[in-house]
PDB file of N, CA and C in Angstrom:
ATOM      1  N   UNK A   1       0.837  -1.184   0.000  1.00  0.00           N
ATOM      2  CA  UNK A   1       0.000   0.000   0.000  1.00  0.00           C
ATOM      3  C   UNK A   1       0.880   1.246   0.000  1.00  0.00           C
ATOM      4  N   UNK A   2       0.258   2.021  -0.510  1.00  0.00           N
ATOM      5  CA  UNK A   2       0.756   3.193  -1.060  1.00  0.00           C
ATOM      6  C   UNK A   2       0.206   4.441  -0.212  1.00  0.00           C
ATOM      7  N   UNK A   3       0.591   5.286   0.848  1.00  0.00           N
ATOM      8  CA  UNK A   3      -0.220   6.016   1.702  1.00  0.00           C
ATOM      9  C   UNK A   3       0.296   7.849   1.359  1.00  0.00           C
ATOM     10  N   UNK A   4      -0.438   8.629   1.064  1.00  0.00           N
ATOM     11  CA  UNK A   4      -0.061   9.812   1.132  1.00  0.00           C
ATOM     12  C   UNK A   4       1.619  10.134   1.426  1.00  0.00           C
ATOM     13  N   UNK A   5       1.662   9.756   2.985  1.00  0.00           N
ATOM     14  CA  UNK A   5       2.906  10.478   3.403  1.00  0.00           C
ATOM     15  C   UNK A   5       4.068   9.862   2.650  1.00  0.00           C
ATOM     16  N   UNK A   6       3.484   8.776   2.264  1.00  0.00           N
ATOM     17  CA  UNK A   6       4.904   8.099   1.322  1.00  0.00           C
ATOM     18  C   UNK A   6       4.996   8.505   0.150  1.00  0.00           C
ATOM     19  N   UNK A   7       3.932   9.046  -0.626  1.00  0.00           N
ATOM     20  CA  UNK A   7       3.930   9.612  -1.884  1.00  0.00           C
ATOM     21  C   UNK A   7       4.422  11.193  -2.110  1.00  0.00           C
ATOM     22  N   UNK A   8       4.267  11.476  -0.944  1.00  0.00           N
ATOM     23  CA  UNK A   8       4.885  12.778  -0.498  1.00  0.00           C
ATOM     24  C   UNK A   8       6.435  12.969  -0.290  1.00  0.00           C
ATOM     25  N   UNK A   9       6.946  11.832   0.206  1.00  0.00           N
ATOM     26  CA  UNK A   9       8.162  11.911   0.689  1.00  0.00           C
ATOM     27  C   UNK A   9       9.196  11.763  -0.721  1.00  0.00           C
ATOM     28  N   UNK A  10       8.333  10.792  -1.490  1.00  0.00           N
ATOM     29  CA  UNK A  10       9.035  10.348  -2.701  1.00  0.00           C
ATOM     30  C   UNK A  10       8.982  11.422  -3.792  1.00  0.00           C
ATOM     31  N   UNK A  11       7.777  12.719  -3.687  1.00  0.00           N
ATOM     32  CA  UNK A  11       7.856  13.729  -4.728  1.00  0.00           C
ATOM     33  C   UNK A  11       8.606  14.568  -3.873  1.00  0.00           C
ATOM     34  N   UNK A  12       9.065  14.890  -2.713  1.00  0.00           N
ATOM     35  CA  UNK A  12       9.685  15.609  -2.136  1.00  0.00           C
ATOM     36  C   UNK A  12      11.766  15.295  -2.916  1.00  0.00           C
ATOM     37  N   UNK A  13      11.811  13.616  -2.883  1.00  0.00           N
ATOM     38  CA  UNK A  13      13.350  13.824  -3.522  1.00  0.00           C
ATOM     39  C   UNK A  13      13.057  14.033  -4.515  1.00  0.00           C
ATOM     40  N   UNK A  14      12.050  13.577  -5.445  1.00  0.00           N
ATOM     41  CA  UNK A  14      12.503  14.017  -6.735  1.00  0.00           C
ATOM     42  C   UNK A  14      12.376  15.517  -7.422  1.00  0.00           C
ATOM     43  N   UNK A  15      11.443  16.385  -6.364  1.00  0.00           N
ATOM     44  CA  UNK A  15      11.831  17.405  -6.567  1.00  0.00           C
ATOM     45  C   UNK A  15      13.518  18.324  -6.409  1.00  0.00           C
ATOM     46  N   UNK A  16      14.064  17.272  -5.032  1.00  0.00           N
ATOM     47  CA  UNK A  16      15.125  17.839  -4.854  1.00  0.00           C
ATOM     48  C   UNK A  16      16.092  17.318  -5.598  1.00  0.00           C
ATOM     49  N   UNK A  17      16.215  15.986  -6.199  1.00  0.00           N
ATOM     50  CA  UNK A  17      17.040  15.161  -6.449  1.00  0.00           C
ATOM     51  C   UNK A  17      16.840  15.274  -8.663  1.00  0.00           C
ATOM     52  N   UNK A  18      15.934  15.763  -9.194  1.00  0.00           N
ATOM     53  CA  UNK A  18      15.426  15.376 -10.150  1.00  0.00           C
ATOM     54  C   UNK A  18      15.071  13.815 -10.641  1.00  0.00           C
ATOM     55  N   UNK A  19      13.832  13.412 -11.308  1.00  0.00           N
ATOM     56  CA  UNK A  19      13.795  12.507 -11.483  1.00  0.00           C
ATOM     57  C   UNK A  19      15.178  12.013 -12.939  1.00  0.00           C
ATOM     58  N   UNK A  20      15.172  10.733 -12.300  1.00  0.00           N
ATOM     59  CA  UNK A  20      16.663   9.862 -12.885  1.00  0.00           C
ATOM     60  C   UNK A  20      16.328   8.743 -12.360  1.00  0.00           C
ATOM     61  N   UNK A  21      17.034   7.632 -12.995  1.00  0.00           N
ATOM     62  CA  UNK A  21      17.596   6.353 -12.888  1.00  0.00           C
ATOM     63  C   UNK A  21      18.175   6.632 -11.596  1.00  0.00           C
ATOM     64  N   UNK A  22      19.227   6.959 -11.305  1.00  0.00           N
ATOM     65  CA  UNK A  22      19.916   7.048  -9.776  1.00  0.00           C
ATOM     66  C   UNK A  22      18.883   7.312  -8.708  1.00  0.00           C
ATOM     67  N   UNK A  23      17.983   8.178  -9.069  1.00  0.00           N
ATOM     68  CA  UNK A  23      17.240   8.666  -7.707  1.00  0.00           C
ATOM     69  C   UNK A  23      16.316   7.120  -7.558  1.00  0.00           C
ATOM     70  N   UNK A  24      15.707   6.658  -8.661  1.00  0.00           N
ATOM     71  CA  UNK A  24      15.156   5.137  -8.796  1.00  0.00           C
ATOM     72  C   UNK A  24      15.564   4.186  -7.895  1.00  0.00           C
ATOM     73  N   UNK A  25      16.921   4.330  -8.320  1.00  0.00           N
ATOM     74  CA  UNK A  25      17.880   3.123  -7.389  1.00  0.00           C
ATOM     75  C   UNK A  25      17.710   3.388  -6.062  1.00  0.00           C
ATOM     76  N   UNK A  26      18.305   4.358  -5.286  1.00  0.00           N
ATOM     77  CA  UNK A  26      17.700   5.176  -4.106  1.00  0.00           C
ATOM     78  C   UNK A  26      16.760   5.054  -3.398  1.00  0.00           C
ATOM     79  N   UNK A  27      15.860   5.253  -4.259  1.00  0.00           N
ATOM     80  CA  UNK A  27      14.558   5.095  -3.416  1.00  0.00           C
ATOM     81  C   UNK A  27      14.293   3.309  -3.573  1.00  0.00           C
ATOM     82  N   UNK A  28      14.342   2.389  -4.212  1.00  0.00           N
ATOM     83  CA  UNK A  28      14.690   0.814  -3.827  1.00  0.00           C
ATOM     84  C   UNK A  28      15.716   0.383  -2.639  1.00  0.00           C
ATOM     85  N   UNK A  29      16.740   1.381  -2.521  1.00  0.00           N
ATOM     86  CA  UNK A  29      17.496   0.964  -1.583  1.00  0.00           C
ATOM     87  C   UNK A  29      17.003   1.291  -0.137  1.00  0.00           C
ATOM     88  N   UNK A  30      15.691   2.185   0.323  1.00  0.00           N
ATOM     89  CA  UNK A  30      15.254   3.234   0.983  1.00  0.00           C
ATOM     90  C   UNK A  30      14.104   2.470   1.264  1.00  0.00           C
ATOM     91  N   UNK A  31      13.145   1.632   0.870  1.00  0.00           N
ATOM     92  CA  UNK A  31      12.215   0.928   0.219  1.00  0.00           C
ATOM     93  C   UNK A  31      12.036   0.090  -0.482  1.00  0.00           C
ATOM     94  N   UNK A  32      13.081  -0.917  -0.049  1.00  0.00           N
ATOM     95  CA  UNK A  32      12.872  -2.474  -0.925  1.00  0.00           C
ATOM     96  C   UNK A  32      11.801  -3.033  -0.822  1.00  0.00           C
ATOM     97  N   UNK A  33      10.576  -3.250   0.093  1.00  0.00           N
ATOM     98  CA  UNK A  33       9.903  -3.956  -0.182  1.00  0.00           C
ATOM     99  C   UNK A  33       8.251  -3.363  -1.398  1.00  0.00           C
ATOM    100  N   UNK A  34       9.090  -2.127  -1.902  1.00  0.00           N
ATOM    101  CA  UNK A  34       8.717  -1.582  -2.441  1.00  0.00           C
ATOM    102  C   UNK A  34       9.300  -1.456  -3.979  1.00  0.00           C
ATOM    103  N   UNK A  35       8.347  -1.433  -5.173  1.00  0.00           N
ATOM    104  CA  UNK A  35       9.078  -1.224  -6.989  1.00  0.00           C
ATOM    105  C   UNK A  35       8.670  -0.056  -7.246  1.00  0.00           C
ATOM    106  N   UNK A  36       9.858   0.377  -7.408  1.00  0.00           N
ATOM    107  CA  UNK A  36       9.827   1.584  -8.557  1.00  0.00           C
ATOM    108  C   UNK A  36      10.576   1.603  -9.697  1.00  0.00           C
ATOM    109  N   UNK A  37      10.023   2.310 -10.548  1.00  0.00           N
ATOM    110  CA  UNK A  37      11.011   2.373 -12.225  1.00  0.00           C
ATOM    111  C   UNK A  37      10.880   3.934 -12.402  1.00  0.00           C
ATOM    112  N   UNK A  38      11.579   4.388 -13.317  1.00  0.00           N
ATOM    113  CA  UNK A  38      11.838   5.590 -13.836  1.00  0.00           C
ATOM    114  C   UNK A  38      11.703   5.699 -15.533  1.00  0.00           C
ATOM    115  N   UNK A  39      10.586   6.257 -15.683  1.00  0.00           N
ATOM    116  CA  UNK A  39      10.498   5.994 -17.773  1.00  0.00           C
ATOM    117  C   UNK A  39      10.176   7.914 -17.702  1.00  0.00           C
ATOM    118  N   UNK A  40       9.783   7.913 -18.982  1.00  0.00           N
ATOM    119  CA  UNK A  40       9.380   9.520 -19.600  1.00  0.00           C
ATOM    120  C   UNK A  40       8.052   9.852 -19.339  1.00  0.00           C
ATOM    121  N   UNK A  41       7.090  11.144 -19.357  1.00  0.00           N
ATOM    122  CA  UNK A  41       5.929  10.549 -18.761  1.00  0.00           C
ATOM    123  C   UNK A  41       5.159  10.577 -20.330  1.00  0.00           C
ATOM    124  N   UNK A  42       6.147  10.515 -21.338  1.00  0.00           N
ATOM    125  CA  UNK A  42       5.177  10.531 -22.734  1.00  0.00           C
ATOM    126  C   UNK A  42       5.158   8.887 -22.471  1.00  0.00           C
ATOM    127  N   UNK A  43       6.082   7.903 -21.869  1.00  0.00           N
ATOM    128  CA  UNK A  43       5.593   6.923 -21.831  1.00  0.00           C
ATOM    129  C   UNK A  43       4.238   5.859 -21.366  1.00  0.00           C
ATOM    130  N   UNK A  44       3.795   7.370 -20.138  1.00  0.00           N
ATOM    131  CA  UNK A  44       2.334   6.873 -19.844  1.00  0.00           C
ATOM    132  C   UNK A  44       1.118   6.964 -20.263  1.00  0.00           C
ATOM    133  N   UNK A  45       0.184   5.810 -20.557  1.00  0.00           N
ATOM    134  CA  UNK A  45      -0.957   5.871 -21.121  1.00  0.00           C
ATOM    135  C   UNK A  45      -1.733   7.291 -21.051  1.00  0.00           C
ATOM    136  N   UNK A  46      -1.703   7.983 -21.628  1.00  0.00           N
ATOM    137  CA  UNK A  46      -2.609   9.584 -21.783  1.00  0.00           C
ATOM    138  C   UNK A  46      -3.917   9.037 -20.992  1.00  0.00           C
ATOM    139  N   UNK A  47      -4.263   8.358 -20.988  1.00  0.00           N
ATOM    140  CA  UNK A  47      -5.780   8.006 -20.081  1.00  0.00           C
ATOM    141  C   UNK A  47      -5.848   7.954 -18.575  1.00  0.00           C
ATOM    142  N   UNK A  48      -4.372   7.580 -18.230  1.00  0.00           N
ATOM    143  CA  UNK A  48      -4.151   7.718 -16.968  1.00  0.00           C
ATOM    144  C   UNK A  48      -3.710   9.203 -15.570  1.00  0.00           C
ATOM    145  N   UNK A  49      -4.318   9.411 -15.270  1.00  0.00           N
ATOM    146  CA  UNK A  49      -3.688  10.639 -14.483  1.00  0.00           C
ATOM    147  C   UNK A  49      -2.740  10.396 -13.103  1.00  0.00           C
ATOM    148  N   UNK A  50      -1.588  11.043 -13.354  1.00  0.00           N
ATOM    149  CA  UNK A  50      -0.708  11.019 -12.371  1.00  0.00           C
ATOM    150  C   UNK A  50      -1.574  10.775 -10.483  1.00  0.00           C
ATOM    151  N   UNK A  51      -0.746  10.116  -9.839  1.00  0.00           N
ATOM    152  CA  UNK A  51      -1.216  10.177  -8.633  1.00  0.00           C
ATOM    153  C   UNK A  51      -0.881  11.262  -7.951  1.00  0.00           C
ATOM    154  N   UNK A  52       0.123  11.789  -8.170  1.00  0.00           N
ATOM    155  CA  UNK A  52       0.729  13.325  -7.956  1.00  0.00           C
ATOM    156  C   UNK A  52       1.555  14.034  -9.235  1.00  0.00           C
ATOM    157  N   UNK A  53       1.105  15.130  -9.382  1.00  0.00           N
ATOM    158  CA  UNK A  53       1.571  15.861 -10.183  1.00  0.00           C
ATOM    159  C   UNK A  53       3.120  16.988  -9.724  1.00  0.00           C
ATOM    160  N   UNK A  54       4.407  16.987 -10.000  1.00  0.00           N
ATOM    161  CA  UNK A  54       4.890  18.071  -9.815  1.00  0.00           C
ATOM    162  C   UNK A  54       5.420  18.882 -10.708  1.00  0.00           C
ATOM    163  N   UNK A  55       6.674  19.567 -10.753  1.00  0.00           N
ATOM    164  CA  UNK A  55       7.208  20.450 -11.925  1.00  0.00           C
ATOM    165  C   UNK A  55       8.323  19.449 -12.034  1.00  0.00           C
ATOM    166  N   UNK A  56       8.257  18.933 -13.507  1.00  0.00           N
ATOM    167  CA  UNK A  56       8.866  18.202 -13.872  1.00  0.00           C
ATOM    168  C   UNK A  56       8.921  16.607 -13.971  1.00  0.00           C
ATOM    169  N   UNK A  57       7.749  16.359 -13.276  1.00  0.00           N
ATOM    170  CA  UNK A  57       7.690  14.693 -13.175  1.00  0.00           C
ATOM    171  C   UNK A  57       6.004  14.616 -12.297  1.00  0.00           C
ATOM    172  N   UNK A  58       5.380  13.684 -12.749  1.00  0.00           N
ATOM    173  CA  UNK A  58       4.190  12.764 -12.319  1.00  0.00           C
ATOM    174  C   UNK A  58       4.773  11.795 -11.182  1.00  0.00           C
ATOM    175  N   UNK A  59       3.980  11.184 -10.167  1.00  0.00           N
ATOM    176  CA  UNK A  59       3.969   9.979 -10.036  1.00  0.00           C
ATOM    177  C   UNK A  59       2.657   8.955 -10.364  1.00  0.00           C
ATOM    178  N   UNK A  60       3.765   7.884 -10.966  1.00  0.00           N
ATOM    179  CA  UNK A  60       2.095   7.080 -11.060  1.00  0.00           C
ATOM    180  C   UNK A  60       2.111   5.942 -10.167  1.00  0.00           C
ATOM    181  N   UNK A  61       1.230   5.180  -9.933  1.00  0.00           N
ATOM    182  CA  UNK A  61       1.326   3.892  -8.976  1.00  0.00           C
ATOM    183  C   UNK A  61       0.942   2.721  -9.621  1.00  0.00           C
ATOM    184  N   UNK A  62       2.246   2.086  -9.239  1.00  0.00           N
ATOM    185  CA  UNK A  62       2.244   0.130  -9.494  1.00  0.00           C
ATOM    186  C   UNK A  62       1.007  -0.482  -8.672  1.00  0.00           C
ATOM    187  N   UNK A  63       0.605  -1.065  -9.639  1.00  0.00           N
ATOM    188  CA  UNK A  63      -0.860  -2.347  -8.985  1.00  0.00           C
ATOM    189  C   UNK A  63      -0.043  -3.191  -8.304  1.00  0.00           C
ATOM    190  N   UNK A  64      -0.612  -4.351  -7.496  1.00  0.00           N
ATOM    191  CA  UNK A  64      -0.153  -5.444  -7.686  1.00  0.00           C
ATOM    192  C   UNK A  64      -0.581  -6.448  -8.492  1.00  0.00           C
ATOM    193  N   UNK A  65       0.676  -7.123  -9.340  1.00  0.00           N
ATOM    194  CA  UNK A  65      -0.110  -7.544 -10.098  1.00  0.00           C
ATOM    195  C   UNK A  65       1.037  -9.190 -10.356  1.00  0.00           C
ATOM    196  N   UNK A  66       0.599 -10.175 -10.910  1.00  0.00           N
ATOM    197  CA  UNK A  66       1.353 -11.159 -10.794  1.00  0.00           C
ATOM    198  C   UNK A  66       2.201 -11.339 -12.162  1.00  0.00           C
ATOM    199  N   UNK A  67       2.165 -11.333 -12.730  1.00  0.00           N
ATOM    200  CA  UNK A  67       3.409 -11.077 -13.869  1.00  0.00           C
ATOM    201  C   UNK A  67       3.766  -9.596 -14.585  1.00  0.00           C
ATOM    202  N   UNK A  68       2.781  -8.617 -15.161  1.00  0.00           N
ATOM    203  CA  UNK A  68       3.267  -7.816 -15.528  1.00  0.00           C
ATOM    204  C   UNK A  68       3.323  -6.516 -14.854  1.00  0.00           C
ATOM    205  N   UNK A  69       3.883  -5.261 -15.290  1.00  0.00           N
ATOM    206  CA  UNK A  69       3.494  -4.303 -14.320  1.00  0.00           C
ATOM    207  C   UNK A  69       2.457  -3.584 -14.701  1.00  0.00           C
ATOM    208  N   UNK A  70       1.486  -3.190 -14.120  1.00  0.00           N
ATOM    209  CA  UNK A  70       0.189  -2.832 -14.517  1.00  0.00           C
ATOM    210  C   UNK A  70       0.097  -1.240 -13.258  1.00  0.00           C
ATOM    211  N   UNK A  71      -0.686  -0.446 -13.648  1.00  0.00           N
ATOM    212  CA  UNK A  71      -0.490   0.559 -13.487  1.00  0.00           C
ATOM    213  C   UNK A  71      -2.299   0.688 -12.524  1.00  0.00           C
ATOM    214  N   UNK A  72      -2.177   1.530 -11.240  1.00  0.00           N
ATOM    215  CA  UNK A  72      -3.355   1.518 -11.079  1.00  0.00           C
ATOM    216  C   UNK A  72      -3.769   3.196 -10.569  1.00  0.00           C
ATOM    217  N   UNK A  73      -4.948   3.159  -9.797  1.00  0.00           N
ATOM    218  CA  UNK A  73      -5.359   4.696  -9.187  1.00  0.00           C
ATOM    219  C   UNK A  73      -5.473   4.265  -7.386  1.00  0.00           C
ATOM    220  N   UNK A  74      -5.415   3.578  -7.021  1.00  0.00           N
ATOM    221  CA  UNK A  74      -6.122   2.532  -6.085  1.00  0.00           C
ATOM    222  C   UNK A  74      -5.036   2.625  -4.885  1.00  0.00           C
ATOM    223  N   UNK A  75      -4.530   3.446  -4.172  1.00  0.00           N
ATOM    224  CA  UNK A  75      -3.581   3.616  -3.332  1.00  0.00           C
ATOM    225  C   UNK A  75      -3.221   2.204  -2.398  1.00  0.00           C
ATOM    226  N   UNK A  76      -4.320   1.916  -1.953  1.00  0.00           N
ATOM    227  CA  UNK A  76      -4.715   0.644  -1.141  1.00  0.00           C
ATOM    228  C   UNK A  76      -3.736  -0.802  -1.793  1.00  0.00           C
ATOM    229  N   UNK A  77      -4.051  -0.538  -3.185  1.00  0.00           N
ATOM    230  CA  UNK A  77      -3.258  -1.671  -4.217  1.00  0.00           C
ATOM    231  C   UNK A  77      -2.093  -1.477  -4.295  1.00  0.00           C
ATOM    232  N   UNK A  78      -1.897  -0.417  -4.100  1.00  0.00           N
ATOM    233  CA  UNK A  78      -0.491  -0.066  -4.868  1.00  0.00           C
ATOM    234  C   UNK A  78       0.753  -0.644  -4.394  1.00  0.00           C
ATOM    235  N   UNK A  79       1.621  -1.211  -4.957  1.00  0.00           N
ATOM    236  CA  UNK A  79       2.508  -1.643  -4.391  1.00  0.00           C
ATOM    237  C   UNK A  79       4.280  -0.839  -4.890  1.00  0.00           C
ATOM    238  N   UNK A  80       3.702   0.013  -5.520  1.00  0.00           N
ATOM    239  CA  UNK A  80       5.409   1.390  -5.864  1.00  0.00           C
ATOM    240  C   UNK A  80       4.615   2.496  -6.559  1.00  0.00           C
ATOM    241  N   UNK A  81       6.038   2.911  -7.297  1.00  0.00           N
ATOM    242  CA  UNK A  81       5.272   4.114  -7.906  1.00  0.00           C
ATOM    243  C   UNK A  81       6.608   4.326  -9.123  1.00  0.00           C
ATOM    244  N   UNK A  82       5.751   4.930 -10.300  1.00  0.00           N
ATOM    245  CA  UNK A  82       6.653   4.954 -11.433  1.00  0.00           C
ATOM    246  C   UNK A  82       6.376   6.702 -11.420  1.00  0.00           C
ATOM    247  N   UNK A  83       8.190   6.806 -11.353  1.00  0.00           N
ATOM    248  CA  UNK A  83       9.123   8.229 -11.762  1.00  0.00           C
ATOM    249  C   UNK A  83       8.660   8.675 -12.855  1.00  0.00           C
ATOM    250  N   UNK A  84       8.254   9.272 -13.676  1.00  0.00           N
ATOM    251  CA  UNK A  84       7.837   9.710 -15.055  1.00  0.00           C
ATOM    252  C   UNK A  84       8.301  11.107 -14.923  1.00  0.00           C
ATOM    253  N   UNK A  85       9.353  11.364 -15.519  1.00  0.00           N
ATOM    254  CA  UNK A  85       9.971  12.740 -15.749  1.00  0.00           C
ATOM    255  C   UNK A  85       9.164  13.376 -16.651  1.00  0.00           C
ATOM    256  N   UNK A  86       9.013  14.767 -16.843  1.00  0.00           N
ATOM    257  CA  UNK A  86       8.193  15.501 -17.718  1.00  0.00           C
ATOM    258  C   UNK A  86       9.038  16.284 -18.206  1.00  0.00           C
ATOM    259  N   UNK A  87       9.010  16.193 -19.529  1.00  0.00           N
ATOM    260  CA  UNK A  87      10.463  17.269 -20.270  1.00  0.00           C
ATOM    261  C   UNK A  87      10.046  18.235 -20.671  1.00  0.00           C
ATOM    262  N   UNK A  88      10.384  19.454 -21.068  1.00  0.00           N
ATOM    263  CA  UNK A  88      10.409  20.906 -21.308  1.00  0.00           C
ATOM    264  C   UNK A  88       9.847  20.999 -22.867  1.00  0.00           C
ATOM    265  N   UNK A  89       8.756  21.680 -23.023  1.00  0.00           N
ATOM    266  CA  UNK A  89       8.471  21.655 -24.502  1.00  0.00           C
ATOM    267  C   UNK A  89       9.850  22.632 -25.258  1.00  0.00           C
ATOM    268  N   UNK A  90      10.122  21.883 -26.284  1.00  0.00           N
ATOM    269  CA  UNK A  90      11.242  22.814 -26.996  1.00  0.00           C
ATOM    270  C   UNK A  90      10.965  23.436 -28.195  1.00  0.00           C
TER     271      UNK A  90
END
């Protein structure tokens, strides 16, 4: 499960830290019994809305799910949260 203050804590580094691969690793090492990944957020389904929004990156939240990773809204389910950096229109 996925609870506010933890979703908070985790947009709190990546505000400070920027979202990256390294900060990814980090927060697994911080929270192993917890998955996270780090992709682009053009990689997320447009249908889906971030569980938190900041400047520069979404978070979204991992379901649990038994083979693939599946993406949910459902805090209760959630078992991580995917980094989705948001890049700068150029």
């Amino acid at each position: 499960m996925i609870n506010d203050e933890l979703l908070g804590t985790v947009a709190g580094l990546v505000k400070e830290q920027g979202a990256s691969e390294q900060l990814v690793s980090a927060l697994r090492v911080r929270w192993p019994n917890l998955r996270f990944t780090y992709c682009s957020d053009d990689d997320m389904p447009p249908r889906l809305s971030p569980a938190l929004a900041g400047e520069g990156f979404n978070l979204y939240l991992i379901a649990n799910g038994d083979h693939c990773l599946a993406l949910t809204k459902d805090p209760a389910v959630a078992i991580g949260v995917v980094v989705a950096e948001v890049m700068a229109d150029e």
